[in-house]
PDB file of N, CA and C in Angstrom:
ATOM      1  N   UNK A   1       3.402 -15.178  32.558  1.00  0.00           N
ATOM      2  CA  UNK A   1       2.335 -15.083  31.605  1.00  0.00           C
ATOM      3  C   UNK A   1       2.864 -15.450  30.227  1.00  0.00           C
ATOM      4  N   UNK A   2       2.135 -16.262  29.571  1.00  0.00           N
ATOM      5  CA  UNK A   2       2.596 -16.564  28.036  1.00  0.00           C
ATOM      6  C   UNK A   2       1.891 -15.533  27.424  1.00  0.00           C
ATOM      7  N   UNK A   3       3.034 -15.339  26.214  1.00  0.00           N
ATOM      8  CA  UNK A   3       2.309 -14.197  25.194  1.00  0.00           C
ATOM      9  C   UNK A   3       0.882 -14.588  24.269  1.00  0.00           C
ATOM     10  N   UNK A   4       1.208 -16.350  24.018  1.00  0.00           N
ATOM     11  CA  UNK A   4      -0.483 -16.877  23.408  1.00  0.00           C
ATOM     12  C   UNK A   4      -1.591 -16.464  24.534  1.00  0.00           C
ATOM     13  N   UNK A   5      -1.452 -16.345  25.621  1.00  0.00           N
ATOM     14  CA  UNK A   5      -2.875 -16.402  26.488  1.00  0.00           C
ATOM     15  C   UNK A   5      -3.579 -15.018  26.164  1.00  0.00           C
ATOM     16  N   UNK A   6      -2.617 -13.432  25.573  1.00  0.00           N
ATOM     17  CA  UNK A   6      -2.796 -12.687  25.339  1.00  0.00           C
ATOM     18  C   UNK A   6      -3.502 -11.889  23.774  1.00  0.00           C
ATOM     19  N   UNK A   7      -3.395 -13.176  23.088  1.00  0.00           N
ATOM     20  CA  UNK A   7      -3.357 -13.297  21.125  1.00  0.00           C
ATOM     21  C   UNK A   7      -4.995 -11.968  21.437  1.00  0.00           C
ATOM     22  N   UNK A   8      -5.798 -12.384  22.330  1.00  0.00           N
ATOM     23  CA  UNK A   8      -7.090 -11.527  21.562  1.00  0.00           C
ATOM     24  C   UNK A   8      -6.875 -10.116  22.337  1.00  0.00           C
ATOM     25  N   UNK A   9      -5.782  -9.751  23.127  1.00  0.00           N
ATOM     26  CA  UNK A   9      -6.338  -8.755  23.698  1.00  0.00           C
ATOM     27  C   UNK A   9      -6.892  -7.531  22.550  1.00  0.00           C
ATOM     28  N   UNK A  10      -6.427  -6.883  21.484  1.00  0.00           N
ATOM     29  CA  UNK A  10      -7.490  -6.449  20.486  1.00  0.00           C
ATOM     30  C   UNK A  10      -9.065  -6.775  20.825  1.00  0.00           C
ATOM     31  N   UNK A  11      -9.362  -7.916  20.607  1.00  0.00           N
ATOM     32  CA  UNK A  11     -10.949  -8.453  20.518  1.00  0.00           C
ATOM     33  C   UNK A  11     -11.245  -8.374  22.099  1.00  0.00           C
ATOM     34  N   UNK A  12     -10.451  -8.634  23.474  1.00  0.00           N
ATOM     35  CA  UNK A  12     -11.120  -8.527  24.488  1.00  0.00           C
ATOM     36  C   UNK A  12     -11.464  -6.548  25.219  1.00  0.00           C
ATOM     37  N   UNK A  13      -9.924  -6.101  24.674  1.00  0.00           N
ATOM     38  CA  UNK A  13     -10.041  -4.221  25.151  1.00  0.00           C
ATOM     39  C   UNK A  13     -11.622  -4.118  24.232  1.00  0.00           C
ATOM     40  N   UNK A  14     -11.737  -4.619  22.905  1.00  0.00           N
ATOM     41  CA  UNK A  14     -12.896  -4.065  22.411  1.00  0.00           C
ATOM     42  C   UNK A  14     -13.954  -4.549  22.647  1.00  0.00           C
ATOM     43  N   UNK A  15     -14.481  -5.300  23.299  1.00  0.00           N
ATOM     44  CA  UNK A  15     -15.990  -6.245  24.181  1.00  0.00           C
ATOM     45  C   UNK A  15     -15.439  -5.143  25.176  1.00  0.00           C
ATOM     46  N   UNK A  16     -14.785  -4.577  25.971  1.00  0.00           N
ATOM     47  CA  UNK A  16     -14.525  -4.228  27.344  1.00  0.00           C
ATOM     48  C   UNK A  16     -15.138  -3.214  26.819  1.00  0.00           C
ATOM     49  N   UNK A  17     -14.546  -2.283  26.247  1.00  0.00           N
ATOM     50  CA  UNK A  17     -15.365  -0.680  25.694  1.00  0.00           C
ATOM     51  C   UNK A  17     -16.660  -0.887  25.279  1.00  0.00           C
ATOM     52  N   UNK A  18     -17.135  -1.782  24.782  1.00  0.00           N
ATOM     53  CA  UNK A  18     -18.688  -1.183  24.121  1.00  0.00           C
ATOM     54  C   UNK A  18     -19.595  -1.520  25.930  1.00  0.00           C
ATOM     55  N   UNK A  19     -19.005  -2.583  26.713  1.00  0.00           N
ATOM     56  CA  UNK A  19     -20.119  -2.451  27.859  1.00  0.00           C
ATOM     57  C   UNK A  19     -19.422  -1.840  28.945  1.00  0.00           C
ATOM     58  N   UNK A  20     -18.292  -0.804  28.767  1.00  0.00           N
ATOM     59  CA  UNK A  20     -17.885   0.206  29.805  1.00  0.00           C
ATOM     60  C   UNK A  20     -17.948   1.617  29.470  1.00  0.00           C
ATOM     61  N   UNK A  21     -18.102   1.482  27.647  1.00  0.00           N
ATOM     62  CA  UNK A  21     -17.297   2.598  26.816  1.00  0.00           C
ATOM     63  C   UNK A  21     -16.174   2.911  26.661  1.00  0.00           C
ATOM     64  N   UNK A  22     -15.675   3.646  26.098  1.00  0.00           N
ATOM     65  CA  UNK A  22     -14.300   4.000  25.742  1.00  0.00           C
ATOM     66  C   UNK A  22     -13.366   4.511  27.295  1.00  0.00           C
ATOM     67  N   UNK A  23     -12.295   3.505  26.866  1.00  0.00           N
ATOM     68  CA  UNK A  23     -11.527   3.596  28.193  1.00  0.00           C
ATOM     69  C   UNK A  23     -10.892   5.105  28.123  1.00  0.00           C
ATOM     70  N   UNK A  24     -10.605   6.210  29.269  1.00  0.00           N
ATOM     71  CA  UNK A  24     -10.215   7.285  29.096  1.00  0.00           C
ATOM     72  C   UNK A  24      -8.287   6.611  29.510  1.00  0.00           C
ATOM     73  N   UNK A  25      -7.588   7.252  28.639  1.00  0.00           N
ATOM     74  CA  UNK A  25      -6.460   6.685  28.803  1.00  0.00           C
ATOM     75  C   UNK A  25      -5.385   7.868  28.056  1.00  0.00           C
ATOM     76  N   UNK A  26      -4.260   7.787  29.306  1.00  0.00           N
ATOM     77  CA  UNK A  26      -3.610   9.304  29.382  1.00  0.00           C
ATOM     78  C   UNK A  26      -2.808   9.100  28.377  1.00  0.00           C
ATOM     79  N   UNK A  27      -1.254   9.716  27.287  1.00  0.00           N
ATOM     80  CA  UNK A  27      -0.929   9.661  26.225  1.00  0.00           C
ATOM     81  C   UNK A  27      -0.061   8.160  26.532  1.00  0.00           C
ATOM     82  N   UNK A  28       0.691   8.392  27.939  1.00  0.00           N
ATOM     83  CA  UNK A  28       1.543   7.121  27.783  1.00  0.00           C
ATOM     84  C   UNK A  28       0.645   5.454  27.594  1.00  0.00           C
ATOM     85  N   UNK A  29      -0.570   5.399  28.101  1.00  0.00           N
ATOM     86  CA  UNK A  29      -1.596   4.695  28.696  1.00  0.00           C
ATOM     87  C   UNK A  29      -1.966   4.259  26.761  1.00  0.00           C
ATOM     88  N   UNK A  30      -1.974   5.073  26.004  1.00  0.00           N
ATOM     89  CA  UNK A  30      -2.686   4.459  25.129  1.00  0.00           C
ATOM     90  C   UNK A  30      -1.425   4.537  24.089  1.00  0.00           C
ATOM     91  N   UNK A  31      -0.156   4.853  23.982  1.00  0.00           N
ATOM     92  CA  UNK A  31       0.813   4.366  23.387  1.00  0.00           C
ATOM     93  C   UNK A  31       0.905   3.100  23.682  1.00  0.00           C
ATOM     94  N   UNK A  32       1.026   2.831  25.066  1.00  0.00           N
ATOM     95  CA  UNK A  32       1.370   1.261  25.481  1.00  0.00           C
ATOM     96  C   UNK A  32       0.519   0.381  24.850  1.00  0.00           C
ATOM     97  N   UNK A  33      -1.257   0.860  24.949  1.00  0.00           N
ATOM     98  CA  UNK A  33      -2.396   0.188  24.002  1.00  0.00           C
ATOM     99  C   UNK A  33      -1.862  -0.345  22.600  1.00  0.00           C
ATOM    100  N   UNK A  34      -1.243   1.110  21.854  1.00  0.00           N
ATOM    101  CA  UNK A  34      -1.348   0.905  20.631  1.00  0.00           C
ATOM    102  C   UNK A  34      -0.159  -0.264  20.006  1.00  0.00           C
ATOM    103  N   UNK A  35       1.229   0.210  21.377  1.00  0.00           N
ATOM    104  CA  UNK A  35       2.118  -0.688  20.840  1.00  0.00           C
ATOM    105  C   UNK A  35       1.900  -2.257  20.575  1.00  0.00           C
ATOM    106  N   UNK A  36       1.211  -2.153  22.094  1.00  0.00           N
ATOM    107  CA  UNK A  36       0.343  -3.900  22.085  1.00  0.00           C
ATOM    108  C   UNK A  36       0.161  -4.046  21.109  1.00  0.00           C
ATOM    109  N   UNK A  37      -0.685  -4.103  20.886  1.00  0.00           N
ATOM    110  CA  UNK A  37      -1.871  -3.705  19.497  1.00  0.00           C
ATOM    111  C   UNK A  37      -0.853  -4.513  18.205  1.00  0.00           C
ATOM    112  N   UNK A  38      -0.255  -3.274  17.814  1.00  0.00           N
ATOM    113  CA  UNK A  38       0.879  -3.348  16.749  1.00  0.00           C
ATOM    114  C   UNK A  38       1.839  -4.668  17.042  1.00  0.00           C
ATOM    115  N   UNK A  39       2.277  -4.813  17.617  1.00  0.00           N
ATOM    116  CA  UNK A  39       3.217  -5.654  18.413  1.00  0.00           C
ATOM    117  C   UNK A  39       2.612  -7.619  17.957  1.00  0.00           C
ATOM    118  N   UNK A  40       1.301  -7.076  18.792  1.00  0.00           N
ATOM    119  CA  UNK A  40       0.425  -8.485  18.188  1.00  0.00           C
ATOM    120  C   UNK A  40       0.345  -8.677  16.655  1.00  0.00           C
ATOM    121  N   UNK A  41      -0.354  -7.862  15.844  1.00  0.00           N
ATOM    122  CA  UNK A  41      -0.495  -8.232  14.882  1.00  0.00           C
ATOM    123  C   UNK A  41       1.174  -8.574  14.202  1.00  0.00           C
ATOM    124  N   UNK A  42       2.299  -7.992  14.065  1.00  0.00           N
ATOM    125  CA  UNK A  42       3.795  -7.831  13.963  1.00  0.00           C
ATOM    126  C   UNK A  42       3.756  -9.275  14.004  1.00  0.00           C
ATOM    127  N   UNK A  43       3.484  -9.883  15.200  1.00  0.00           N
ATOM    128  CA  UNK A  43       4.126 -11.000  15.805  1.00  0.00           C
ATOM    129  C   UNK A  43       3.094 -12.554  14.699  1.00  0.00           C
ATOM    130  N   UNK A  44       1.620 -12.320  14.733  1.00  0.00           N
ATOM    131  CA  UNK A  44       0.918 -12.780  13.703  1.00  0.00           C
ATOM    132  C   UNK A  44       1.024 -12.766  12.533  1.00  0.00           C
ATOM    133  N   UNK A  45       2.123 -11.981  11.964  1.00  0.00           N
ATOM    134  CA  UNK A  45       2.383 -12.120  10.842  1.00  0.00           C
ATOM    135  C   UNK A  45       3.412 -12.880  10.705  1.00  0.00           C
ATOM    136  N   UNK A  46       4.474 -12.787  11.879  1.00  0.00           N
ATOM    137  CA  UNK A  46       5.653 -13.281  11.484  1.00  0.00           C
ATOM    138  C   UNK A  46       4.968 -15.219  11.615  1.00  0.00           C
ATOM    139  N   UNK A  47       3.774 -15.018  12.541  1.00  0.00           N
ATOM    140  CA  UNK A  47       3.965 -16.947  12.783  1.00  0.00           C
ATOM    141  C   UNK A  47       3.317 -17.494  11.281  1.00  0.00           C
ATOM    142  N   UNK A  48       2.681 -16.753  10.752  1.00  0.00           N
ATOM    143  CA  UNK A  48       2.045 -16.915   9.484  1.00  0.00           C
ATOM    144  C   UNK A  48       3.120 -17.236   8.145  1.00  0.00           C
ATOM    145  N   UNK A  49       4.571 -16.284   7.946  1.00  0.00           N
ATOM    146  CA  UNK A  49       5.565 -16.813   7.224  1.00  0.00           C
ATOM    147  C   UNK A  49       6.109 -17.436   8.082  1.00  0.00           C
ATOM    148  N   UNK A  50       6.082 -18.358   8.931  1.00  0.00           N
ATOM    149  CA  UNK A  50       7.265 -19.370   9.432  1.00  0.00           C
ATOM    150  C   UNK A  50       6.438 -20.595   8.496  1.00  0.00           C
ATOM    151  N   UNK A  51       5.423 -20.696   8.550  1.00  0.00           N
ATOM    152  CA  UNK A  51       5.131 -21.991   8.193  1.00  0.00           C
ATOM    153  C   UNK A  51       5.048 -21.733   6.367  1.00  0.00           C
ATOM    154  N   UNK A  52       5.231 -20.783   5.505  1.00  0.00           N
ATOM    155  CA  UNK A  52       5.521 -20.651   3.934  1.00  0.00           C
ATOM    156  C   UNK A  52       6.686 -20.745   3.717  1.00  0.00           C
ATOM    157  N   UNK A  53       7.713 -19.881   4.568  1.00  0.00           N
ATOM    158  CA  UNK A  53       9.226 -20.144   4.604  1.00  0.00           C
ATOM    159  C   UNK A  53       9.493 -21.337   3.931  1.00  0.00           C
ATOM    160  N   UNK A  54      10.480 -21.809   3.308  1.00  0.00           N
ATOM    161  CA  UNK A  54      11.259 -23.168   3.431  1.00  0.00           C
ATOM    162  C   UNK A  54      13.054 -22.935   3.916  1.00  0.00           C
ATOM    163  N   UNK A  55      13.300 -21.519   3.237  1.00  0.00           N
ATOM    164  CA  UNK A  55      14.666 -21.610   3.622  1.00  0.00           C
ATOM    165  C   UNK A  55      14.831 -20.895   5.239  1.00  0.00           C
ATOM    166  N   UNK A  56      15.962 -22.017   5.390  1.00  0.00           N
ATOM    167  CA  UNK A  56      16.317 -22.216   6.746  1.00  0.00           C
ATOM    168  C   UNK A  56      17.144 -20.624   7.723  1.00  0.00           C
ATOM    169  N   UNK A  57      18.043 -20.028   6.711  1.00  0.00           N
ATOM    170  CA  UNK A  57      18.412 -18.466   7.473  1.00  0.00           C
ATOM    171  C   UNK A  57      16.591 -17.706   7.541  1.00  0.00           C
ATOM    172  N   UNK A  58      16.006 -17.952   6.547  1.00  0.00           N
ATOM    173  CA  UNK A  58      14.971 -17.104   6.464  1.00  0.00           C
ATOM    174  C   UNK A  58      14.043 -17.255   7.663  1.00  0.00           C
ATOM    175  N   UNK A  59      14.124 -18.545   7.855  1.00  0.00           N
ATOM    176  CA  UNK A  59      13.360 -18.800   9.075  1.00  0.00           C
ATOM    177  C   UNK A  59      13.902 -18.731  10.264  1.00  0.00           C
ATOM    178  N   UNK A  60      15.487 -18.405  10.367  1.00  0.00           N
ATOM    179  CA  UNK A  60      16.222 -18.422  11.644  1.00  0.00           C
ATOM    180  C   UNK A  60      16.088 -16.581  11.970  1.00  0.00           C
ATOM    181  N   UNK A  61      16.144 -15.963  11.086  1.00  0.00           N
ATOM    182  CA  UNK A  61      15.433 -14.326  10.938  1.00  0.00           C
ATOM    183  C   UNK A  61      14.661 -14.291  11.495  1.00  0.00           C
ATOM    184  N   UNK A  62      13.173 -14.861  11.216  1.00  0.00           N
ATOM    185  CA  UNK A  62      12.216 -14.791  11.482  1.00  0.00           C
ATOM    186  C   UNK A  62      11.841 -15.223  13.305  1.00  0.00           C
ATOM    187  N   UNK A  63      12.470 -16.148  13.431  1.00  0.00           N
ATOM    188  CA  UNK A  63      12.393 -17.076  14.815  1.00  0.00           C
ATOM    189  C   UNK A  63      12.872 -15.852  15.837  1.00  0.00           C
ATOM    190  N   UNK A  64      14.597 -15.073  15.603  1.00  0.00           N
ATOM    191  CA  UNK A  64      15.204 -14.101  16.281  1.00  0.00           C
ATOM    192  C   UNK A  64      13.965 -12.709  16.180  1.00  0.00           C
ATOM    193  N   UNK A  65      13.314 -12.606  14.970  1.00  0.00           N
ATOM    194  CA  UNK A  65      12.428 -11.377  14.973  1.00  0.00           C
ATOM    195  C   UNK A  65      10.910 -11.588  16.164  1.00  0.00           C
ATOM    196  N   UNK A  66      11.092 -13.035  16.227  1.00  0.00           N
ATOM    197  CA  UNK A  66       9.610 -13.425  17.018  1.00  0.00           C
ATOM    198  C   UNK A  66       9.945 -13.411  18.455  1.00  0.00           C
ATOM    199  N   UNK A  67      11.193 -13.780  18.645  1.00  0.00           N
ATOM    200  CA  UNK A  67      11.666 -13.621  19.919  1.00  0.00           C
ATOM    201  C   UNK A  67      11.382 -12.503  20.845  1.00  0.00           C
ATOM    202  N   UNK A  68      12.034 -11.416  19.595  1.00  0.00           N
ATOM    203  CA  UNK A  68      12.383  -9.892  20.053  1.00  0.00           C
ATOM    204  C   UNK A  68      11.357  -9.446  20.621  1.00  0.00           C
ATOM    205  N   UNK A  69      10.052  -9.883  19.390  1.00  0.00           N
ATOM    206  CA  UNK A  69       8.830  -9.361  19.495  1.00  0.00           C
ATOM    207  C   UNK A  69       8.341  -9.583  20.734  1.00  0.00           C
ATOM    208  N   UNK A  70       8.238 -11.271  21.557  1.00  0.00           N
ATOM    209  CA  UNK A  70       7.747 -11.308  22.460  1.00  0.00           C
ATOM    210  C   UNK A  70       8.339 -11.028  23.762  1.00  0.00           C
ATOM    211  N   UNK A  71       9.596 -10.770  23.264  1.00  0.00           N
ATOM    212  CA  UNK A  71      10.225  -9.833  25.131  1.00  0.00           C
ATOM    213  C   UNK A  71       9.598  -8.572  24.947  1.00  0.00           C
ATOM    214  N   UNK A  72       9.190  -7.973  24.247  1.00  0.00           N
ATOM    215  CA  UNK A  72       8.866  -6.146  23.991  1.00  0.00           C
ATOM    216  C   UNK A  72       7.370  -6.746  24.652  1.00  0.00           C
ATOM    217  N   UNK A  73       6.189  -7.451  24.225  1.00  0.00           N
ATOM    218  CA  UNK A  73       5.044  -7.644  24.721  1.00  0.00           C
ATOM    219  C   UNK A  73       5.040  -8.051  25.984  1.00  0.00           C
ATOM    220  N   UNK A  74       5.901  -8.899  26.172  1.00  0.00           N
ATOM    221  CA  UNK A  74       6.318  -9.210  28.038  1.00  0.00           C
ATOM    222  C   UNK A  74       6.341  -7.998  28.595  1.00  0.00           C
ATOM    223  N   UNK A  75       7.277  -6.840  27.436  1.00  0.00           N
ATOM    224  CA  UNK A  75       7.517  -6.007  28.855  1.00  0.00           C
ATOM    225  C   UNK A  75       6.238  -4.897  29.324  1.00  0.00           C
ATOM    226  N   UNK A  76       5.479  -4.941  27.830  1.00  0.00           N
ATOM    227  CA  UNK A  76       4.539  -3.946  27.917  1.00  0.00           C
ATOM    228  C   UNK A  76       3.048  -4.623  28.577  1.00  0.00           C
ATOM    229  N   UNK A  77       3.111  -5.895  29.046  1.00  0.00           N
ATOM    230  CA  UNK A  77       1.757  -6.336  29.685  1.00  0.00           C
ATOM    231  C   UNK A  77       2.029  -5.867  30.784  1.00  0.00           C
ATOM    232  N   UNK A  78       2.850  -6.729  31.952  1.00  0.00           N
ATOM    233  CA  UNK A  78       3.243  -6.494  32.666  1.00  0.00           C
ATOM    234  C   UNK A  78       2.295  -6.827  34.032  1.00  0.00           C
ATOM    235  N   UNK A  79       1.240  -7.523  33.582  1.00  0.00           N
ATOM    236  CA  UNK A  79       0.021  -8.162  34.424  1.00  0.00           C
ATOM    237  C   UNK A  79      -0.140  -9.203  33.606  1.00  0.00           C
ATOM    238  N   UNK A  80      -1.046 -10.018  34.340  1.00  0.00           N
ATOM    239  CA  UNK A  80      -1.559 -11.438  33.761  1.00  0.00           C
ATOM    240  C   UNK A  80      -2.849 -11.543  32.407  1.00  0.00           C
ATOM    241  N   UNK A  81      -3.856 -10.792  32.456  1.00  0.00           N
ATOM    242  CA  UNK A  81      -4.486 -10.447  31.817  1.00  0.00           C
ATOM    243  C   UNK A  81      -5.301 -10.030  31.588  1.00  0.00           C
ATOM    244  N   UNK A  82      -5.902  -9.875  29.916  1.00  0.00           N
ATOM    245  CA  UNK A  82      -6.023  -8.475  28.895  1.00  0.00           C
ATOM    246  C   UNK A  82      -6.757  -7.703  30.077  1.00  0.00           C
ATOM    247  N   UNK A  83      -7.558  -8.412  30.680  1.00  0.00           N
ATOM    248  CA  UNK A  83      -8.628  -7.774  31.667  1.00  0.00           C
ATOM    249  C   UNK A  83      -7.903  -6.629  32.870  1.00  0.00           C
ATOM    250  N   UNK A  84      -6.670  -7.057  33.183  1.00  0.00           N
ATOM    251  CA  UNK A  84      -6.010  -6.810  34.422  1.00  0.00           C
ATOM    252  C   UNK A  84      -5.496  -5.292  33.843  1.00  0.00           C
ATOM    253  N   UNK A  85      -4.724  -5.774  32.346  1.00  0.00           N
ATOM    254  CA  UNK A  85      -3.798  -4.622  31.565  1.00  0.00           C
ATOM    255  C   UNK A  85      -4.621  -3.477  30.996  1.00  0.00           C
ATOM    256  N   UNK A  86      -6.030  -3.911  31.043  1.00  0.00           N
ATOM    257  CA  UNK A  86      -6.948  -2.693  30.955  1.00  0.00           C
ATOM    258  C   UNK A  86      -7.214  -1.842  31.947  1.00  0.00           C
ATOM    259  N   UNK A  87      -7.454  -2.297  32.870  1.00  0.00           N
ATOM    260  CA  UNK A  87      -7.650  -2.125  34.514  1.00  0.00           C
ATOM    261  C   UNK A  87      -6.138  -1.344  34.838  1.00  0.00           C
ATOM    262  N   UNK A  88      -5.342  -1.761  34.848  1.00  0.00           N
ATOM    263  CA  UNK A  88      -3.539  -1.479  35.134  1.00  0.00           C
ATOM    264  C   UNK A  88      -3.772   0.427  34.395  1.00  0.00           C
ATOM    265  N   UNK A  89      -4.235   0.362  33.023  1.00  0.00           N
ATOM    266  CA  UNK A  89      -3.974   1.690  32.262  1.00  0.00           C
ATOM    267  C   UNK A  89      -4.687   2.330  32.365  1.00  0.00           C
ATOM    268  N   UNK A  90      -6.020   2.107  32.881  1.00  0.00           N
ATOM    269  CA  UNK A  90      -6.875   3.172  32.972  1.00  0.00           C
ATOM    270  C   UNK A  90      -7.140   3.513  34.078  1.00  0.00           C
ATOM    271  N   UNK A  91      -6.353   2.572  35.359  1.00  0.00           N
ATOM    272  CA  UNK A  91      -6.061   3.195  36.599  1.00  0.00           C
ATOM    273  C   UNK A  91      -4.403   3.958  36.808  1.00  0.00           C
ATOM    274  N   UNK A  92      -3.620   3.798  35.824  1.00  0.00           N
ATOM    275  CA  UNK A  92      -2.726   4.661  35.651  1.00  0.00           C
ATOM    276  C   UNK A  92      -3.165   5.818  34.848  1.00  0.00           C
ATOM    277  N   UNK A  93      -3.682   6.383  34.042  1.00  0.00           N
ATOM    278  CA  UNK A  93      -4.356   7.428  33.724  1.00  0.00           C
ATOM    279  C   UNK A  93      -4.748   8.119  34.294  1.00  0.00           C
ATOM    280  N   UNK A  94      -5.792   7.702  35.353  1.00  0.00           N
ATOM    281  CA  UNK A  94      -6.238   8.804  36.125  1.00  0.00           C
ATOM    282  C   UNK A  94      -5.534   9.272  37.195  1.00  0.00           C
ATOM    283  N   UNK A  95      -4.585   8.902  37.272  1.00  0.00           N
ATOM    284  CA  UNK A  95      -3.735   9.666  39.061  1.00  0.00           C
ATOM    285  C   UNK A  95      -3.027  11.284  38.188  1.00  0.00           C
TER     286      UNK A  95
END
């Protein structure tokens, strides 16, 4: 799974809740949510200074920080998609 195919999960978990309602999701279930969450925007910011950057360590920082970012989101999807990773946590919640 590429981490771009994932950019809206924000905008897709939230279309999912208003025509399911609010997903019930146990503490680990919605840490993992939130890290996503955080993680994405983190990672949107960093692609946003790559292209203002000009100096070259600054951007080699940045490249190693985007990296990091997207092995941590690899590890926290862990399905194909947003649809699946909703499905994945709120059927881990309830057991």
């Amino acid at each position: 799974m590429k981490i771009s195919e994932n950019k809206n999960l924000k905008k897709k978990v939230g279309s999912s809740s208003c025509t399911r309602g609010v997903p019930h999701l146990n503490a680990e279930q919605h840490r993992r949510l939130l890290n996503i969450l955080a993680l994405e925007i983190e990672l949107k910011t960093i692609t946003g200074l790559k292209e203002k950057i000009k100096s070259f360590d600054d951007l080699y920082k940045l490249y190693i920080k985007g990296n990091r970012i997207e092995k941590q989101l690899k590890d926290l999807y862990k399905t194909t998609s947003p649809k699946e990773i909703l499905m994945d946590m709120t059927e881990k919640s309830s057991n």
